[in-house]
C-alpha atoms as a PDB file:
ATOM      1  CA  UNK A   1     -32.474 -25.078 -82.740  1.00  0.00           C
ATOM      2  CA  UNK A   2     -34.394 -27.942 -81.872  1.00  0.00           C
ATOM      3  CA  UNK A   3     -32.581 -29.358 -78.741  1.00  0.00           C
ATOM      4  CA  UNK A   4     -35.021 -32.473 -78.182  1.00  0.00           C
ATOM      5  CA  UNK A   5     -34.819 -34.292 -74.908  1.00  0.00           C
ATOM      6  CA  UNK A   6     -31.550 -33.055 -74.252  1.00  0.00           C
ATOM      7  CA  UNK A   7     -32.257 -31.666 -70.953  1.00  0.00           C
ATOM      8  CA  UNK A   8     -33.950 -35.044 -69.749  1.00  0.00           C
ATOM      9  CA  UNK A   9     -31.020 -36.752 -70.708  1.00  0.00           C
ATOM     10  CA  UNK A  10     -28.673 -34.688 -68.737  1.00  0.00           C
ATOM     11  CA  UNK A  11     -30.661 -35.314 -65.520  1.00  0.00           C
ATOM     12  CA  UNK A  12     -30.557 -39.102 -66.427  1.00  0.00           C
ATOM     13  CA  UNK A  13     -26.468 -38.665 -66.819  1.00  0.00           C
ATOM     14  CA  UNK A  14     -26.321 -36.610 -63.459  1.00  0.00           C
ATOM     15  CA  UNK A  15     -28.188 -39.454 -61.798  1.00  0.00           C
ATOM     16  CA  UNK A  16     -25.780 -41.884 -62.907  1.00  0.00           C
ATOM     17  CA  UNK A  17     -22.834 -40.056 -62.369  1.00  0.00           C
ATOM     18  CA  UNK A  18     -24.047 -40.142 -58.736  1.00  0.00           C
ATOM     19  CA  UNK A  19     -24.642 -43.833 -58.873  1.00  0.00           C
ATOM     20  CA  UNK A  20     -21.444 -44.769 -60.120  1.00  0.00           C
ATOM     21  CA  UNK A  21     -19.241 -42.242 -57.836  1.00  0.00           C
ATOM     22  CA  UNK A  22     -21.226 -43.778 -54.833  1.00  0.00           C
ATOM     23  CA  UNK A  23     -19.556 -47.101 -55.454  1.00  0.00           C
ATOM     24  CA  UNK A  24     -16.219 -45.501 -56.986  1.00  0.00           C
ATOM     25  CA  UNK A  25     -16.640 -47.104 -59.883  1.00  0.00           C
ATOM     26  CA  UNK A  26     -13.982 -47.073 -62.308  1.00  0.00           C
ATOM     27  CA  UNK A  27     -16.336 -45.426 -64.991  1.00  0.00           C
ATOM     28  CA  UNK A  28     -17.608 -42.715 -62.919  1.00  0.00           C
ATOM     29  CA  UNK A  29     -15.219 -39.900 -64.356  1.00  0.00           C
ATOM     30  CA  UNK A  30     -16.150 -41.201 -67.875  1.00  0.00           C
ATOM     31  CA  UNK A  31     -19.284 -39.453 -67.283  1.00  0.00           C
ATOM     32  CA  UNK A  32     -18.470 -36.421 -66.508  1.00  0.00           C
ATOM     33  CA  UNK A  33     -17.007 -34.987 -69.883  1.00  0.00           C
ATOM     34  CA  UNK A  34     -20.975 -36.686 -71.425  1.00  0.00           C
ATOM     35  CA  UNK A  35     -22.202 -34.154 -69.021  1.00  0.00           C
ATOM     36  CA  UNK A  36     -20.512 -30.988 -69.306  1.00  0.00           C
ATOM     37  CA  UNK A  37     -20.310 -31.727 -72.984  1.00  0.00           C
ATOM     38  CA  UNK A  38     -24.746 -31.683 -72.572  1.00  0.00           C
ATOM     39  CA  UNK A  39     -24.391 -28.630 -70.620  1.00  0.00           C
ATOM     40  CA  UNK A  40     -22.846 -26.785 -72.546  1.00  0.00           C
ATOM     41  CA  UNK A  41     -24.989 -27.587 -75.897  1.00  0.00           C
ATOM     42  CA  UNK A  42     -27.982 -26.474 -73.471  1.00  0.00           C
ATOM     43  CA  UNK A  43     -26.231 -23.409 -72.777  1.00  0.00           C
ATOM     44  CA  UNK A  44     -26.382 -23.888 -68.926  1.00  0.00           C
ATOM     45  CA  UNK A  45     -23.503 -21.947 -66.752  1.00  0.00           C
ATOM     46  CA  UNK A  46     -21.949 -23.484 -63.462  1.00  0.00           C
ATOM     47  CA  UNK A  47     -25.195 -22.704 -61.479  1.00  0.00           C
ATOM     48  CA  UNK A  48     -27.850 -23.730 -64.292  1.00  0.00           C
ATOM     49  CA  UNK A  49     -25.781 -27.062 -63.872  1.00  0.00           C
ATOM     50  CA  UNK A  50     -25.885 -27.481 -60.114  1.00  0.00           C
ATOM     51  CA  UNK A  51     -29.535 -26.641 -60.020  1.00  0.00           C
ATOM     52  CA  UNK A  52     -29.714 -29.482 -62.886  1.00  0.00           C
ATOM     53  CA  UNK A  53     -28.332 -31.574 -60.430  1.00  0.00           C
ATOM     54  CA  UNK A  54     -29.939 -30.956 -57.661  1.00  0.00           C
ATOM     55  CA  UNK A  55     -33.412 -31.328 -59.532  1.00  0.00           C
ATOM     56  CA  UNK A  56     -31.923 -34.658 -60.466  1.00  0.00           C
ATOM     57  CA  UNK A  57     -30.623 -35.812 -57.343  1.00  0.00           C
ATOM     58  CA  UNK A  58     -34.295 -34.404 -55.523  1.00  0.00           C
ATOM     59  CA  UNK A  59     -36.586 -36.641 -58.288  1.00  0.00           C
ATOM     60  CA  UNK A  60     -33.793 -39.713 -57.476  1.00  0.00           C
ATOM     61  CA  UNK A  61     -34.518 -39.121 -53.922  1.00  0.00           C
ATOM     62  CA  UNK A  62     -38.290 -38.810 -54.006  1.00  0.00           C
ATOM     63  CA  UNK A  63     -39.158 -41.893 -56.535  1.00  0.00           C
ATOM     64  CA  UNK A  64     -36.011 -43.262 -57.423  1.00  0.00           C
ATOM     65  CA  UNK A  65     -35.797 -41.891 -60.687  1.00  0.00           C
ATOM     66  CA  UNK A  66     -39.049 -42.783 -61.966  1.00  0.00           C
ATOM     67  CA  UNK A  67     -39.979 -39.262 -62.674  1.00  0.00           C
ATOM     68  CA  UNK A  68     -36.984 -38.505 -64.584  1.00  0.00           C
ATOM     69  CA  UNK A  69     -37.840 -41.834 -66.627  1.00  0.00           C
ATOM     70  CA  UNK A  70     -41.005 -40.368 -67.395  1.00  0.00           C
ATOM     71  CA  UNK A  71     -39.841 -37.024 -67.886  1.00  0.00           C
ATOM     72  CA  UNK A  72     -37.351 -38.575 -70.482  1.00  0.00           C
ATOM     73  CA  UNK A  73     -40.125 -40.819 -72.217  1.00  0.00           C
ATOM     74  CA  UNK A  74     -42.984 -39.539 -72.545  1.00  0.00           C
ATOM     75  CA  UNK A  75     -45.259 -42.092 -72.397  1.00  0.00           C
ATOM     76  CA  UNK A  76     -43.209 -44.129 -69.363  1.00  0.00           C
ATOM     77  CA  UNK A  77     -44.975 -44.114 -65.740  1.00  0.00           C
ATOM     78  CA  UNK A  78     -43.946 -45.385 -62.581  1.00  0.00           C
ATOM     79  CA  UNK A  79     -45.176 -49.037 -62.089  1.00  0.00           C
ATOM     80  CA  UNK A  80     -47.518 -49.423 -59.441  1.00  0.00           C
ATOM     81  CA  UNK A  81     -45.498 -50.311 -56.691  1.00  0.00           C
ATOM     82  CA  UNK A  82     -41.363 -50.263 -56.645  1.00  0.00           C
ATOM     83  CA  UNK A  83     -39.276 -52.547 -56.252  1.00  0.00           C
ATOM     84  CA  UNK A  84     -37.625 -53.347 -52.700  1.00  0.00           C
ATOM     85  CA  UNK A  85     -34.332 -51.047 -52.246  1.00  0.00           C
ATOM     86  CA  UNK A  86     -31.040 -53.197 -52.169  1.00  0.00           C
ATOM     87  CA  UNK A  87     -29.510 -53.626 -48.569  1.00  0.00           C
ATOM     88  CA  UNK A  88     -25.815 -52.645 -48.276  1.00  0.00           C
ATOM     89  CA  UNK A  89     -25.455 -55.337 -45.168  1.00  0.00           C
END
Protein backbone atom coordinates (compact mmCIF):
# COMPACT_ATOMS: atom_id res chain seq x y z
CA UNK A 1 0.00 0.00 0.00
CA UNK A 2 1.27 3.10 -1.19
CA UNK A 3 0.84 5.50 1.83
CA UNK A 4 2.34 8.74 0.05
CA UNK A 5 3.24 11.68 2.21
CA UNK A 6 1.11 10.58 4.84
CA UNK A 7 3.63 10.64 7.48
CA UNK A 8 4.73 14.33 6.53
CA UNK A 9 1.36 15.32 6.83
CA UNK A 10 0.85 14.04 10.25
CA UNK A 11 3.88 16.00 11.55
CA UNK A 12 2.37 19.12 9.76
CA UNK A 13 -1.15 18.29 11.77
CA UNK A 14 0.85 17.70 15.11
CA UNK A 15 2.45 21.09 14.59
CA UNK A 16 -0.74 22.72 14.27
CA UNK A 17 -2.48 21.05 16.82
CA UNK A 18 0.22 22.64 19.02
CA UNK A 19 -0.31 26.01 17.49
CA UNK A 20 -3.84 26.17 17.94
CA UNK A 21 -3.96 24.59 21.67
CA UNK A 22 -1.28 27.31 22.53
CA UNK A 23 -3.85 30.00 21.94
CA UNK A 24 -6.96 27.71 22.99
CA UNK A 25 -8.39 28.07 19.99
CA UNK A 26 -11.76 26.92 19.51
CA UNK A 27 -10.60 24.52 16.61
CA UNK A 28 -7.84 22.92 18.38
CA UNK A 29 -9.79 19.62 19.36
CA UNK A 30 -11.01 19.50 15.69
CA UNK A 31 -7.63 18.34 15.00
CA UNK A 32 -7.15 15.80 16.95
CA UNK A 33 -9.59 13.07 15.49
CA UNK A 34 -7.42 14.29 11.64
CA UNK A 35 -4.59 12.99 13.64
CA UNK A 36 -5.32 9.86 15.26
CA UNK A 37 -7.41 9.09 12.24
CA UNK A 38 -3.47 9.51 10.21
CA UNK A 39 -2.05 7.45 12.85
CA UNK A 40 -3.77 4.90 12.70
CA UNK A 41 -3.75 4.47 8.67
CA UNK A 42 0.20 4.60 9.32
CA UNK A 43 -0.14 1.94 11.72
CA UNK A 44 1.67 3.89 14.54
CA UNK A 45 0.78 2.77 18.38
CA UNK A 46 0.61 5.36 21.35
CA UNK A 47 4.48 5.64 21.42
CA UNK A 48 5.13 5.66 17.47
CA UNK A 49 2.71 8.74 17.92
CA UNK A 50 4.45 10.60 20.71
CA UNK A 51 7.79 10.12 19.08
CA UNK A 52 5.85 11.62 15.88
CA UNK A 53 5.29 14.40 17.93
CA UNK A 54 8.11 15.03 19.45
CA UNK A 55 10.06 14.87 16.01
CA UNK A 56 7.49 17.46 15.07
CA UNK A 57 7.56 19.66 17.89
CA UNK A 58 11.88 19.33 17.79
CA UNK A 59 11.92 20.45 13.71
CA UNK A 60 9.14 23.40 14.94
CA UNK A 61 11.58 24.30 17.54
CA UNK A 62 14.80 24.23 15.55
CA UNK A 63 13.53 26.14 12.17
CA UNK A 64 10.10 26.83 12.74
CA UNK A 65 8.75 24.28 10.68
CA UNK A 66 10.65 24.82 7.66
CA UNK A 67 12.03 21.38 7.65
CA UNK A 68 8.80 19.73 7.97
CA UNK A 69 7.69 22.04 4.90
CA UNK A 70 10.38 20.61 3.04
CA UNK A 71 10.05 17.27 4.27
CA UNK A 72 6.32 17.51 3.08
CA UNK A 73 7.26 19.08 -0.44
CA UNK A 74 9.85 17.98 -1.85
CA UNK A 75 11.16 20.53 -3.70
CA UNK A 76 10.33 23.45 -0.81
CA UNK A 77 13.52 24.97 1.11
CA UNK A 78 13.80 27.30 3.79
CA UNK A 79 14.11 30.93 2.43
CA UNK A 80 17.23 32.48 3.16
CA UNK A 81 16.59 34.23 6.15
CA UNK A 82 13.14 33.93 8.41
CA UNK A 83 10.96 36.03 9.16
CA UNK A 84 11.03 38.04 12.61
CA UNK A 85 9.07 35.88 15.42
CA UNK A 86 5.77 37.66 16.60
CA UNK A 87 6.06 39.36 20.13
CA UNK A 88 3.34 38.32 22.63
CA UNK A 89 3.79 41.98 24.48
Amino acid sequence: MDLGRIGEGLRLLDVSADILSSFAHAQAEAVEPWIGGLAEELGYDEDDLADDVEYARQSYADGRGWGLLQEAVLDAGPPDELPPVADDA
